[in-house]
Protein backbone atom coordinates (compact mmCIF):
# COMPACT_ATOMS: atom_id res chain seq x y z
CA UNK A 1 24.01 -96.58 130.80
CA UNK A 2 24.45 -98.46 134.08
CA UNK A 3 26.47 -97.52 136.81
CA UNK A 4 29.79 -98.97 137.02
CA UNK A 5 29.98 -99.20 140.81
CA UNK A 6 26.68 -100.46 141.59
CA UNK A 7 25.81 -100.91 145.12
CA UNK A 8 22.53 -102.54 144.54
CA UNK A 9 23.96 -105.58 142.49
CA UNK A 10 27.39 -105.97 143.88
CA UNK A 11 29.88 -107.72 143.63
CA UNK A 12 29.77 -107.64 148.17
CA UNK A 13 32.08 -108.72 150.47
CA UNK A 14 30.13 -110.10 153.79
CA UNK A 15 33.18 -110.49 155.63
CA UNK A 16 34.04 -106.85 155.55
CA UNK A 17 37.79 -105.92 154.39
CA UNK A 18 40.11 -103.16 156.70
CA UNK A 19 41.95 -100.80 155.26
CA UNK A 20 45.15 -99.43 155.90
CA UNK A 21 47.03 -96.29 154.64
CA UNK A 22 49.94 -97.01 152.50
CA UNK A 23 53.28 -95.55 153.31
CA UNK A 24 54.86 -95.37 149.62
CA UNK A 25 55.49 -91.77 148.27
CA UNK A 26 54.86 -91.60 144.41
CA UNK A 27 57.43 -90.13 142.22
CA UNK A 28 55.84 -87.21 139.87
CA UNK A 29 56.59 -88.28 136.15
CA UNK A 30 55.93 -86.59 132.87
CA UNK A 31 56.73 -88.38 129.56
CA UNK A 32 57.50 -86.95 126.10
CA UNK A 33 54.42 -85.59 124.69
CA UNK A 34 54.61 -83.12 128.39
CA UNK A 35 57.84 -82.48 127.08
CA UNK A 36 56.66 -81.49 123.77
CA UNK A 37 54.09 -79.24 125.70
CA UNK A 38 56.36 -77.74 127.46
CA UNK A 39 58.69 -76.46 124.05
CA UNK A 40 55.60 -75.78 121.89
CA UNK A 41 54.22 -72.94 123.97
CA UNK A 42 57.38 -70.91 122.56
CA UNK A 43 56.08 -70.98 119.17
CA UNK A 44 52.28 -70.71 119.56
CA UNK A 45 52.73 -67.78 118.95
CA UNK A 46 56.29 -66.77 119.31
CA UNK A 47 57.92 -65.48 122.51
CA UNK A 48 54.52 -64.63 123.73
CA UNK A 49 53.38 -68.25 124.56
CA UNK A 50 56.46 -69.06 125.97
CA UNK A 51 56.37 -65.95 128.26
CA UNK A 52 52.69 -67.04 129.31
CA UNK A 53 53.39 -70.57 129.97
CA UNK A 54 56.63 -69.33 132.19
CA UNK A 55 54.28 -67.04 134.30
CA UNK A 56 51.88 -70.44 134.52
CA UNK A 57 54.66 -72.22 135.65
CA UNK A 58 56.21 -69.48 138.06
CA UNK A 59 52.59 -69.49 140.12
CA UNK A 60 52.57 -73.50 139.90
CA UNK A 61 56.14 -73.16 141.26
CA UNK A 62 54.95 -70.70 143.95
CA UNK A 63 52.06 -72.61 144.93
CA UNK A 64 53.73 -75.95 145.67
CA UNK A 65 55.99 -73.92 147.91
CA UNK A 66 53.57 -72.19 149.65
CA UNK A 67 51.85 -75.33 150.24
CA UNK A 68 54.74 -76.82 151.72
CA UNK A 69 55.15 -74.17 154.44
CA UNK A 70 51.22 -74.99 155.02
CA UNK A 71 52.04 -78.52 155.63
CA UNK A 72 54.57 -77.54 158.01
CA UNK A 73 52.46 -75.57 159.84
CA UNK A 74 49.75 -78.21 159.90
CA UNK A 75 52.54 -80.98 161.53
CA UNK A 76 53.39 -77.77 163.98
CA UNK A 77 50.11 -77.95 165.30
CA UNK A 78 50.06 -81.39 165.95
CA UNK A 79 53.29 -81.36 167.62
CA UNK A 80 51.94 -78.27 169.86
CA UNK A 81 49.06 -80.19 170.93
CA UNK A 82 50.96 -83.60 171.75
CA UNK A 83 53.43 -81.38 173.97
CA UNK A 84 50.52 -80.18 175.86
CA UNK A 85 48.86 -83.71 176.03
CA UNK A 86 52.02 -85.24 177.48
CA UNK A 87 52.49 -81.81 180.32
CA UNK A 88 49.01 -82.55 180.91
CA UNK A 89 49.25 -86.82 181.38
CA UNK A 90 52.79 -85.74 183.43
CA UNK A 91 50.53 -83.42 185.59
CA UNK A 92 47.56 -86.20 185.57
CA UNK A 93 50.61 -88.66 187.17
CA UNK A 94 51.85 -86.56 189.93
CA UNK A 95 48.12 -86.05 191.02
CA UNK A 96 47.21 -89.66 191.30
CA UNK A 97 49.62 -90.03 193.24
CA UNK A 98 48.31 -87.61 195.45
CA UNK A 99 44.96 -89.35 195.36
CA UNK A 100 46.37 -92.46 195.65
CA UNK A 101 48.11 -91.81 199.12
CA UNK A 102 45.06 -89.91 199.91
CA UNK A 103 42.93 -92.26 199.82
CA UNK A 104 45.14 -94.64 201.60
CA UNK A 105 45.26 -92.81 204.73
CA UNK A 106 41.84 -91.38 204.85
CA UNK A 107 39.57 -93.41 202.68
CA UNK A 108 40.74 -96.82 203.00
CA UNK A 109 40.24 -95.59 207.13
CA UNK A 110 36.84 -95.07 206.21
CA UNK A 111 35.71 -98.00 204.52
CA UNK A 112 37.19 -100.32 207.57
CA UNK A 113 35.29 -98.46 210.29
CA UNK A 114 32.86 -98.37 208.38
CA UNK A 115 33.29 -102.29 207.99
CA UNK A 116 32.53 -102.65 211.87
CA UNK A 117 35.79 -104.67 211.45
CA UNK A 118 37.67 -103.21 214.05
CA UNK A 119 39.09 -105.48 217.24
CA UNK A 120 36.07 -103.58 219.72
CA UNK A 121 33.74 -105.61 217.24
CA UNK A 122 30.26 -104.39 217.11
CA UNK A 123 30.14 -102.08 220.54
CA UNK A 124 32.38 -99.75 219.09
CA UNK A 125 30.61 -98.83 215.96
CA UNK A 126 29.87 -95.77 217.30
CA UNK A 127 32.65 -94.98 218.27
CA UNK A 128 33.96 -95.54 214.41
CA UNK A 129 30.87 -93.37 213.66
CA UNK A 130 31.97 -90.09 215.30
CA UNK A 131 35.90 -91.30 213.71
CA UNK A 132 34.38 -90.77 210.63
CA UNK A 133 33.08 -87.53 210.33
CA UNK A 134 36.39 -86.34 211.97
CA UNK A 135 38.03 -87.72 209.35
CA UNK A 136 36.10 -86.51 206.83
CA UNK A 137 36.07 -83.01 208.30
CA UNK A 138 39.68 -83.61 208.61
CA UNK A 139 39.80 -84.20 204.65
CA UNK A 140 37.42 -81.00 204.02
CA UNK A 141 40.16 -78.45 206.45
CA UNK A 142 42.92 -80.51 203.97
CA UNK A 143 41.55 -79.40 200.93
CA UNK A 144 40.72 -75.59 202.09
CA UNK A 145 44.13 -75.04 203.62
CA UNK A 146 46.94 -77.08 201.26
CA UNK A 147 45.31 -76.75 197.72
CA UNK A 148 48.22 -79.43 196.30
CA UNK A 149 46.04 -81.90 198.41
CA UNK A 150 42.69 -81.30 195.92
CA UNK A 151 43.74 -84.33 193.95
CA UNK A 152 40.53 -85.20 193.12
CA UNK A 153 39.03 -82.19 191.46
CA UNK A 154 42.55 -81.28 190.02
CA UNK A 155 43.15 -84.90 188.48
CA UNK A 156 38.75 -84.39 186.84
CA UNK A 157 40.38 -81.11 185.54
CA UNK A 158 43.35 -82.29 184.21
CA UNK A 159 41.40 -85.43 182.51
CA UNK A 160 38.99 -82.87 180.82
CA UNK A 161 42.14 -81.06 179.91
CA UNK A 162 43.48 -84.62 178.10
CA UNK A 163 40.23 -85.15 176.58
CA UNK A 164 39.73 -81.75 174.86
CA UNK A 165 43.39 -82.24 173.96
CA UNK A 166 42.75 -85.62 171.99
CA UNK A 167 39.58 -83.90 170.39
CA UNK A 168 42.43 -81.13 169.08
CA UNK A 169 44.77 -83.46 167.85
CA UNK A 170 42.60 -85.42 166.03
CA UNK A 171 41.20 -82.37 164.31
CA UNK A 172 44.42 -80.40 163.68
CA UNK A 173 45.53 -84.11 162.01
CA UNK A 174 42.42 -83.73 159.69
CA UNK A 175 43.86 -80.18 158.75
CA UNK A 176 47.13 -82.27 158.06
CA UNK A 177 45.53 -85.04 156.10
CA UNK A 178 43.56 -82.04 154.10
CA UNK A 179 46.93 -80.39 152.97
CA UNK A 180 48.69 -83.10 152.23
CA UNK A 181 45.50 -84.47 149.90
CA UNK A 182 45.70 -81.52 148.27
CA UNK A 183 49.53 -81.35 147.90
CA UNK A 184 48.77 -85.34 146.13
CA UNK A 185 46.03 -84.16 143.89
CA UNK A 186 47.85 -81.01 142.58
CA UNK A 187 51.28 -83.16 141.72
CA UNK A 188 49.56 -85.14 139.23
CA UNK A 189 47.36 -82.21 137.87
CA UNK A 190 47.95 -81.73 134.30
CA UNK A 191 49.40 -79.99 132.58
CA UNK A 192 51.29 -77.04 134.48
CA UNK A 193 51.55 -78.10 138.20
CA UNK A 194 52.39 -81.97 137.02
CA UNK A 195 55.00 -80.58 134.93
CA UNK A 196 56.50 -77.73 137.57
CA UNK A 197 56.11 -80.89 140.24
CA UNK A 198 57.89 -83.60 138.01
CA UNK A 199 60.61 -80.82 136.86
CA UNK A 200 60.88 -80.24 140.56
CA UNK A 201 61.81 -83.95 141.89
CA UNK A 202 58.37 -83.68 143.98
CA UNK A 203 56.82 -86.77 145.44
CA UNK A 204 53.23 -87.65 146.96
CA UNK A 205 53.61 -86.85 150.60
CA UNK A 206 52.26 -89.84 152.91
CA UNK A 207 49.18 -88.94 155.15
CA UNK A 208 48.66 -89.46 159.10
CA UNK A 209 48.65 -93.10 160.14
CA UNK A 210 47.60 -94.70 163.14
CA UNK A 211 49.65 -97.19 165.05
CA UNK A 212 48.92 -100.63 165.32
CA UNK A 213 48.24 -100.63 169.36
CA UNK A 214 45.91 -97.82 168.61
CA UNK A 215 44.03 -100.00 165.76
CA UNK A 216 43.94 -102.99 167.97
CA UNK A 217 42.47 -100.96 170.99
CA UNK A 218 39.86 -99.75 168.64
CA UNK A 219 38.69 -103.09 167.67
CA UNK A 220 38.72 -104.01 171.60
CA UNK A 221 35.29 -104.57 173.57
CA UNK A 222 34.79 -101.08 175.66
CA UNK A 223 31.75 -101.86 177.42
């Protein structure tokens, strides 16, 4: 028997074809033979059936709920993480800042001396010379004695910070995505759980999605 997906043989699509996730939750139905299911378990055999398909549908019942609190605790996570991320970018802000205007009165200095641009012209470049290395011993007594002046290495920090952040948040969203996919696989899972879930008014839940500036970006030139 051949394979009905056959990769070999096609059909192909050259051109490639994106994919997006579709935001649509899926209403859990049963029809009437479920229903018939459900009833006949109370008389093969009698009472006892019926009292081992309630206990079946008691831990289906129990297990969608405790998979709810799960998903909760998956979107907590995220939403943990993406405080921190946005303390950390706030943080990242206020220290450019810092750099910024440090490098405005020290660096910027620099570069012009070193520029020989000065109105002296050429006879004063060393002059300039011995200007910059007090400056930049100036810069080095900054950083020792007023620590809110290490812009630099604090904003490097605070970057690796955001980074390891992102890594987080795109793993704790995998956790999410896992959940839910197993929340949408168990609704329609025949015959207990779809019947508990159908009974129950539950719908497929709708995984992470990723916004469309972040899908454009990623389809940007980086290098």
């Amino acid at each position: 028997m051949a394979n009905e997906l056959d990769e070999l043989s096609g059909p192909t699509m050259e051109e490639g074809r994106d994919v997006n996730v579709i935001a649509k939750q899926l209403e859990v139905k049963v029809g009437g033979g479920s229903k018939f299911f459900d009833i006949m378990w109370w008389f093969l055999p009698p009472i006892i059936g019926g009292i081992i398909w309630t206990i079946m549908k008691v831990k289906a019942k129990n297990h969608f709920q405790q998979l709810q609190q799960k998903i909760q605790h998956d979107a907590s996570q995220i939403d943990n993480y993406l405080e921190q991320r946005v303390q950390i970018l706030t943080n990242c802000a206020k220290l450019l800042d810092k750099a910024v205007d440090l490098d405005k009165d020290t660096f910027t200095q620099i570069a012009q001396y070193r520029s020989g641009n000065g109105a002296e012209g050429d006879a004063a470049r060393n002059e300039y010379a011995s200007q910059i290395e007090r400056i930049g011993r100036s810069v080095n007594i900054a950083f020792e004695n007023y620590p809110d002046l290490k812009a630099h290495r604090e904003l490097a920090d605070a970057m690796q910070q955001n980074s390891y952040l992102q890594r987080e948040i795109t793993a704790a969203r995998e956790v999410y995505n896992d959940s839910v996919n197993t929340w949408n696989r168990d609704v329609f899972a025949w015959p207990t759980k779809m019947i508990v879930a159908a009974k129950a008014g539950y719908t497929t839940r709708i995984p992470f999605i990723a916004d469309k500036e972040t899908k454009e970006a990623a389809r940007g030139v980086f290098f």
